[in-house]
Protein backbone atom coordinates (compact mmCIF):
# COMPACT_ATOMS: atom_id res chain seq x y z
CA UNK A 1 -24.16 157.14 186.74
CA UNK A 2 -26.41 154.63 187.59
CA UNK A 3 -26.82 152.43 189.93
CA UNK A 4 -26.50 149.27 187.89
CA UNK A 5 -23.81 150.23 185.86
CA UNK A 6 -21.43 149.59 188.90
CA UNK A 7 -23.05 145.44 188.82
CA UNK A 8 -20.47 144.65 185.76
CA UNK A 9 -17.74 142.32 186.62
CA UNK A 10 -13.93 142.26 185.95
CA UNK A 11 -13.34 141.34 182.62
CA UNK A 12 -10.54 139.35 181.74
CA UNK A 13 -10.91 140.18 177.90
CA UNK A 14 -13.54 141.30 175.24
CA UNK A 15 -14.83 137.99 174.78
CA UNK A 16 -15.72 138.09 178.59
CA UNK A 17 -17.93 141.14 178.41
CA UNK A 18 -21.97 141.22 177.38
CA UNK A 19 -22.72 143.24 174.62
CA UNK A 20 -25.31 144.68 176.94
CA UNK A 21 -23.05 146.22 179.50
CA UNK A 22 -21.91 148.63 176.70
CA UNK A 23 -17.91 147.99 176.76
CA UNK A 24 -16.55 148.24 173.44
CA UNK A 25 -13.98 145.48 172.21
CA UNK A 26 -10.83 147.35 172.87
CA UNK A 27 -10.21 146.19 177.07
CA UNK A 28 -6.64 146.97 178.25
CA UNK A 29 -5.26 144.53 181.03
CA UNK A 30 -2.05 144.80 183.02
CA UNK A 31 -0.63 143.95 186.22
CA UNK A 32 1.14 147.62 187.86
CA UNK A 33 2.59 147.76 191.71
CA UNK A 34 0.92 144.67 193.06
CA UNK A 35 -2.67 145.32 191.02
CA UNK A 36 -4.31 143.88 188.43
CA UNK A 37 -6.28 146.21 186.47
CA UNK A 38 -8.39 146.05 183.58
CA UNK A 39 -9.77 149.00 181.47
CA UNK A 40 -12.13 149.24 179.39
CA UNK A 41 -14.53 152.31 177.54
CA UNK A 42 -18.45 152.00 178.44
CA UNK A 43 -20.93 153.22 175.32
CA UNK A 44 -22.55 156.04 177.18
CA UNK A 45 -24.86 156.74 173.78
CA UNK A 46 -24.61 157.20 170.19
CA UNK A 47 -21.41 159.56 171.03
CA UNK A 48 -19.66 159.94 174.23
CA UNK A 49 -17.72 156.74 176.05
CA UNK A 50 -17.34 156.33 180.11
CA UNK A 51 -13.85 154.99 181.08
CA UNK A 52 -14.28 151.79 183.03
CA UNK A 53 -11.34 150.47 185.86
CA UNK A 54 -11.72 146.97 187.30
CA UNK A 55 -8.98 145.90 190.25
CA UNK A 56 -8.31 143.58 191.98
CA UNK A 57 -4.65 142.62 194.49
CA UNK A 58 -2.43 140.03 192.29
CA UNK A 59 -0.21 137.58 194.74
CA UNK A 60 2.76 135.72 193.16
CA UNK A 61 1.86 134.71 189.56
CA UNK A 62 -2.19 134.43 189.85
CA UNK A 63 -4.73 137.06 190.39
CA UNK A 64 -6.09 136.95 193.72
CA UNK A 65 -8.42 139.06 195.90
CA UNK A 66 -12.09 140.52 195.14
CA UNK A 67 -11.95 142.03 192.50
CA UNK A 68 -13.33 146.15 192.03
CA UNK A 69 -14.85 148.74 190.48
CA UNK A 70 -12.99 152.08 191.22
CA UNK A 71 -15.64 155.19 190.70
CA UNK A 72 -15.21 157.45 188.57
CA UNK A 73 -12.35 159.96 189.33
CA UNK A 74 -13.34 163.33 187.52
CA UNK A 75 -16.61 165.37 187.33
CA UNK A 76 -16.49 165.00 183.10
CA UNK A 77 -17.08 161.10 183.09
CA UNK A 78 -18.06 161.09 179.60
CA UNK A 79 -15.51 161.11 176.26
CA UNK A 80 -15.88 161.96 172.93
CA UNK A 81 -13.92 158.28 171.46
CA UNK A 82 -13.83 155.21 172.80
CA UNK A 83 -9.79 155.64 172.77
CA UNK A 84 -9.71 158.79 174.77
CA UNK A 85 -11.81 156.94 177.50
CA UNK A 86 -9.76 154.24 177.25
CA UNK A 87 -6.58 156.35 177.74
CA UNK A 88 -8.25 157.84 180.80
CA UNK A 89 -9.09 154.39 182.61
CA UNK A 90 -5.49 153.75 182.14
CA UNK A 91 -4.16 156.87 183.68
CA UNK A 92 -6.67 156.26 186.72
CA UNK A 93 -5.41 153.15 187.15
CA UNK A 94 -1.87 154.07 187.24
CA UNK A 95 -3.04 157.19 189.82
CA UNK A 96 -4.97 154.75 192.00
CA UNK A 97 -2.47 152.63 192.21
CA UNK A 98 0.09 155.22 193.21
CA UNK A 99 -2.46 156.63 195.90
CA UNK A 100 -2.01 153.43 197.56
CA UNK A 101 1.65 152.98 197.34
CA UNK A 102 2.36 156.64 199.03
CA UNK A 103 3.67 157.63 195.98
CA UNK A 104 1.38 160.40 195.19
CA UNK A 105 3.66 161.80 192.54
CA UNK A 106 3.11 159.60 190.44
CA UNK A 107 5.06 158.53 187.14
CA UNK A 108 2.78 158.89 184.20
């Protein structure tokens, strides 16, 4: 991964991402145990797609707090569809958020 990549911003929907930063159109947002997240799969090359998860703390009814980029959370960062990256970013957002709840069971 490079360097750069991590310089993308939370999206709030396609429309808000550059056709240079590689995300594809599909960008899955929801709000799960006090976080905002939004997912999204990166265009690695012609064939494999990195799953992308922006954060940020939500407070009553508006987002609030700087917003993240969590790193990637397994050593096989790449994905053979843009949906099975996409599926992954969701799952890692649902673990991360769990991580910092103390419920390290989880509830996928």
């Amino acid at each position: 991964m490079t360097g750069d990549s991590h310089a993308l911003v939370m999206p709030s929907a396609p429309s808000a991402t550059e056709v240079a930063d590689g995300v594809g159109e599909r960008l899955l947002t929801f709000s799960y145990l006090g976080w905002w997240f939004s997912c999204a799969a990166q265009r690695v090359d012609g064939q494999t797609f990195r799953p992308v998860v922006f954060c940020r703390a939500s407070g009553g009814g508006d987002v609030e707090g700087a917003e993240q980029r969590l790193p990637p959370d397994t050593d096989n960062v790449a994905y053979g569809s843009e949906a099975e990256a996409l599926r992954h970013a969701e799952q890692q957002a649902i673990r991360w958020a769990h991580d910092r709840t103390g419920d390290g069971q989880g509830r996928l």
